[in-house]
Protein backbone atom coordinates (compact mmCIF):
# COMPACT_ATOMS: atom_id res chain seq x y z
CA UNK A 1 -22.72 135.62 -102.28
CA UNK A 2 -24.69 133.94 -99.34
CA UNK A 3 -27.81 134.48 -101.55
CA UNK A 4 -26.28 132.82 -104.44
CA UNK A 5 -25.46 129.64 -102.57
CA UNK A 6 -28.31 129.45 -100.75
CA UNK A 7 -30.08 129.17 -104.27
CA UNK A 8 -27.67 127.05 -105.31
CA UNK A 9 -28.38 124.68 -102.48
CA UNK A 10 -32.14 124.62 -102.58
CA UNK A 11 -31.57 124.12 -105.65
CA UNK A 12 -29.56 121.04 -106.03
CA UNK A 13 -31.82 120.25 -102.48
CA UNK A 14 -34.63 120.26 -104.97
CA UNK A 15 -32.81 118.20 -107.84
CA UNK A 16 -32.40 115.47 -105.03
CA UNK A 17 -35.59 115.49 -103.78
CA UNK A 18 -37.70 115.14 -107.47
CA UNK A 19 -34.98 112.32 -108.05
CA UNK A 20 -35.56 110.25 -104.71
CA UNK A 21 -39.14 110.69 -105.42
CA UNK A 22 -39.13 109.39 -108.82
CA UNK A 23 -36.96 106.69 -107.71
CA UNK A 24 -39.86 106.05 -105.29
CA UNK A 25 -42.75 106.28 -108.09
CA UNK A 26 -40.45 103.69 -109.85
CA UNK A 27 -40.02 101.04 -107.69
CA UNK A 28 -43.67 100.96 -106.23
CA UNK A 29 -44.95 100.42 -109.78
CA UNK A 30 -42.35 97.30 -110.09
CA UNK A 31 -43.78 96.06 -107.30
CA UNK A 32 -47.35 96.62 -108.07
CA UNK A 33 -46.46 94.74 -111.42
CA UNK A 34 -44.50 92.45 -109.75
CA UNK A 35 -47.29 91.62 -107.62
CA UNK A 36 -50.09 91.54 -110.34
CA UNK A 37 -47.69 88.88 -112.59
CA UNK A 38 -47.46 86.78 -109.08
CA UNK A 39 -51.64 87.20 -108.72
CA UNK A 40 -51.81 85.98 -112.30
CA UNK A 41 -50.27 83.27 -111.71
CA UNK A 42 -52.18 82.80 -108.82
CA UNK A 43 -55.12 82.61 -110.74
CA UNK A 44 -53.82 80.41 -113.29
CA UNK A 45 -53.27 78.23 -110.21
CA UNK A 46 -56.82 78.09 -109.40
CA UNK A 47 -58.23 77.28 -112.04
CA UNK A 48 -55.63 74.26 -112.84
CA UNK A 49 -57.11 73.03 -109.06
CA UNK A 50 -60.64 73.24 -110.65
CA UNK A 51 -59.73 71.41 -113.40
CA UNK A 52 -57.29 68.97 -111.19
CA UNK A 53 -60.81 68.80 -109.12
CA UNK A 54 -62.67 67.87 -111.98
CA UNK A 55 -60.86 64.91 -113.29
CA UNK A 56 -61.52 62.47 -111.16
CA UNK A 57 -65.26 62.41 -111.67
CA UNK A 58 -64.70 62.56 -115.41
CA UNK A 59 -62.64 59.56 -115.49
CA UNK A 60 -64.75 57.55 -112.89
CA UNK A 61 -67.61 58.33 -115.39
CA UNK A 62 -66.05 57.52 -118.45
CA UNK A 63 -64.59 54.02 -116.67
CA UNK A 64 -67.89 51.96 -116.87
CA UNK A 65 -68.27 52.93 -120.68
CA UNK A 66 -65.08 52.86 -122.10
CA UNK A 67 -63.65 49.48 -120.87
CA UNK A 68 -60.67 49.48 -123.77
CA UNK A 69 -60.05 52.89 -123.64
CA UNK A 70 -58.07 52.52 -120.21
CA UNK A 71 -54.74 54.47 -121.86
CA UNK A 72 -56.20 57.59 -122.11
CA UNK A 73 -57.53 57.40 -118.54
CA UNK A 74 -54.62 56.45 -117.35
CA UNK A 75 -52.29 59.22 -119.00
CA UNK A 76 -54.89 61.55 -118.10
CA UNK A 77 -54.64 60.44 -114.32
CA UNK A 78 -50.68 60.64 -114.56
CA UNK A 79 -50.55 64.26 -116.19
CA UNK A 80 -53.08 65.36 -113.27
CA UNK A 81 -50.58 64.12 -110.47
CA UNK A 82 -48.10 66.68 -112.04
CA UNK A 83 -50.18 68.96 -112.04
CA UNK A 84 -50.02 69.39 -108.46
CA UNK A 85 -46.01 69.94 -107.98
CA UNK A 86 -43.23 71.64 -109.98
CA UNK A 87 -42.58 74.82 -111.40
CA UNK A 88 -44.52 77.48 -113.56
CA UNK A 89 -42.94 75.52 -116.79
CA UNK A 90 -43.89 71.79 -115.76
CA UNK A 91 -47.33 72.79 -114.37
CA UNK A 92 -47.55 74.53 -118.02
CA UNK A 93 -46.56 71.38 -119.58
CA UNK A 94 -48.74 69.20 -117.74
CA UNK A 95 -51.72 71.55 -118.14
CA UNK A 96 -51.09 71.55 -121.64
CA UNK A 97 -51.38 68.04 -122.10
CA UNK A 98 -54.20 67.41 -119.67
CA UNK A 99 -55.73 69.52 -122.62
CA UNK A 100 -54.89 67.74 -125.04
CA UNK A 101 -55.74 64.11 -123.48
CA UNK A 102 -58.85 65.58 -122.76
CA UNK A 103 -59.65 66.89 -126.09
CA UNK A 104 -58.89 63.04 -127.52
CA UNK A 105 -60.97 61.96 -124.52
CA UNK A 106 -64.08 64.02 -125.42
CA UNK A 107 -63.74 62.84 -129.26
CA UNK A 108 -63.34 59.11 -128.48
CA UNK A 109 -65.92 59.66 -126.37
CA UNK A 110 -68.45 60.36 -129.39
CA UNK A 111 -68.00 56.95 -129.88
CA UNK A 112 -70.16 55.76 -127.01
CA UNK A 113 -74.01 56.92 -127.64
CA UNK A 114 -74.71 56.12 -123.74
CA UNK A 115 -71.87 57.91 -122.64
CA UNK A 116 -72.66 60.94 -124.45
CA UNK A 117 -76.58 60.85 -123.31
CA UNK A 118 -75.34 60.61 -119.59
CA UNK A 119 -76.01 63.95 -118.13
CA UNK A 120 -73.19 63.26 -115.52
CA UNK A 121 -70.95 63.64 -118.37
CA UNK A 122 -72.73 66.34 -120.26
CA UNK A 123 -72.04 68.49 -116.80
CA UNK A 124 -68.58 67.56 -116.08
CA UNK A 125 -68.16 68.42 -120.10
CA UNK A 126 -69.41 71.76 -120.06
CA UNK A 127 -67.93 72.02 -116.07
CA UNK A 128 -64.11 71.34 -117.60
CA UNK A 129 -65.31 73.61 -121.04
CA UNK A 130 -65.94 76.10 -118.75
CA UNK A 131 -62.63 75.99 -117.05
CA UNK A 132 -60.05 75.73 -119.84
CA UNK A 133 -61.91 78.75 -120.94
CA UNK A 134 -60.92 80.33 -117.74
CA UNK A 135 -57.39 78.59 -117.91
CA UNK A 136 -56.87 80.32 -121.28
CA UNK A 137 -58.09 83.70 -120.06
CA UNK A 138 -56.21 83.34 -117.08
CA UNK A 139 -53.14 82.55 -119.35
CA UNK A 140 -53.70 85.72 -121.23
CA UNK A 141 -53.79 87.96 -118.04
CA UNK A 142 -50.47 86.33 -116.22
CA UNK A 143 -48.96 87.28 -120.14
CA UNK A 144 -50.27 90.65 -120.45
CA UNK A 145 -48.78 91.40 -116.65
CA UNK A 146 -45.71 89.66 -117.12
CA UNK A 147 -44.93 92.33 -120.74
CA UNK A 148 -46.08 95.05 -118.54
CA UNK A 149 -43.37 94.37 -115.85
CA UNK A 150 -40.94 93.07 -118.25
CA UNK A 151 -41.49 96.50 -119.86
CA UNK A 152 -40.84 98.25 -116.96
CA UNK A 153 -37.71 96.34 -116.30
CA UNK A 154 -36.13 96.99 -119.98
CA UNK A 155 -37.01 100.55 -120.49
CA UNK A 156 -34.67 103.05 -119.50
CA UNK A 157 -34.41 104.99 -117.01
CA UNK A 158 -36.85 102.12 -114.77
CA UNK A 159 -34.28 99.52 -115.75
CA UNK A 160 -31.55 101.00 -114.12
CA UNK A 161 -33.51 101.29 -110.72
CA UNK A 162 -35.13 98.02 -111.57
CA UNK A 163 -31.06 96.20 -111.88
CA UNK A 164 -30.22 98.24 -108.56
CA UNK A 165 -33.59 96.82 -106.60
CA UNK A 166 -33.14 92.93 -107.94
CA UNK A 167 -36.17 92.99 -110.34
CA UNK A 168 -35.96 90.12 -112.65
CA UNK A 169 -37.89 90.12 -115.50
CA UNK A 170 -40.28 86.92 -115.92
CA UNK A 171 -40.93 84.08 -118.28
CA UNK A 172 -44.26 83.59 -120.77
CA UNK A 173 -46.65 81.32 -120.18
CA UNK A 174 -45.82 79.96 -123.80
CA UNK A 175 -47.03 76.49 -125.22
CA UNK A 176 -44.74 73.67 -126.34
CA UNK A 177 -44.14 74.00 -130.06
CA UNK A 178 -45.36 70.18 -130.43
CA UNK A 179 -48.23 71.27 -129.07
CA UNK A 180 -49.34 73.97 -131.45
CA UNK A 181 -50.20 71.12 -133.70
CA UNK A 182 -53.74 70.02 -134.07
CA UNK A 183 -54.45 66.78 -132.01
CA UNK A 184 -54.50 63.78 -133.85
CA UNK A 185 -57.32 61.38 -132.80
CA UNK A 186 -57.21 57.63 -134.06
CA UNK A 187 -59.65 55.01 -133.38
């Protein structure tokens, strides 16, 4: 009989011991994923500096050539101030349409031979090319880590340790449906 129960409590010793550990395994891959989603972002960041860098030396370029074109500069100047603060949603909003203005700033800027021959413009071109290639790659890895965690969260039986630990799952980096449209340049 003192056989049996010993069993009986190695057993259930056992049963406890794969389940704490498990529990463990769990929630250190929420927070690795946690933490990747919050390096994504991170990255995302940078880059959205580099371009915030950037900016300024396009539009001082731009200035002496395109005298009447002073609205574009001047949105794009506004958008890159909000840039800076806010949340993940209003620096996503703002980065989409420093995009955008830049986009109509690059095709108005066809219009101006000179402009387009200076090679101070050619490099700060390719320079913010360059970088909203990086934005949109860095875009696609905060997305890919934010499924993975948000994965983690919903499935079973990681959600119910993820509910007990405070894991929240996280939002898309997702564009503004108005801005899924193709820009419209007029001259």
């Amino acid at each position: 009989m003192v056989f049996i129960a010993s069993v009986v409590l190695w057993v259930v010793l056992g049963v406890v011991a794969l389940i704490a550990l498990y529990v463990i395994f769990v929630f250190n891959s929420l927070i690795m994923l946690k933490n990747r989603v919050e390096n994504a972002w991170s990255q995302i960041d940078v880059q959205l500096k580099r371009r915030y860098d950037l900016i300024p030396n396009l539009v001082n370029t731009v200035k002496g050539y395109m005298k009447h074109e002073k609205g574009t500069l001047t949105e794009l100047t506004k958008m890159r101030s909000q840039l800076v603060s806010g949340s993940m949603t209003q620096k996503a909003k703002a980065s989409d349409a420093i995009s955008n203005a830049l986009k109509t700033l690059f095709a108005v800027a066809e219009n101006y031979p000179k402009l387009q021959a200076s090679e101070n413009f050619k490099m700060l071109q390719e320079e913010l090319a360059g970088t909203e290639s990086k934005i949109a790659y860095a875009r696609q890895f905060y997305n890919d880590n934010v499924m993975s965690l948000n994965n983690k969260i919903q499935q079973f039986p990681s959600n119910a340790i993820a509910n007990m630990m405070g894991f929240k799952e996280r939002e898309f980096f997702k564009t503004e449906e108005a801005e899924k449209k193709p820009v419209k340049v007029e001259f």
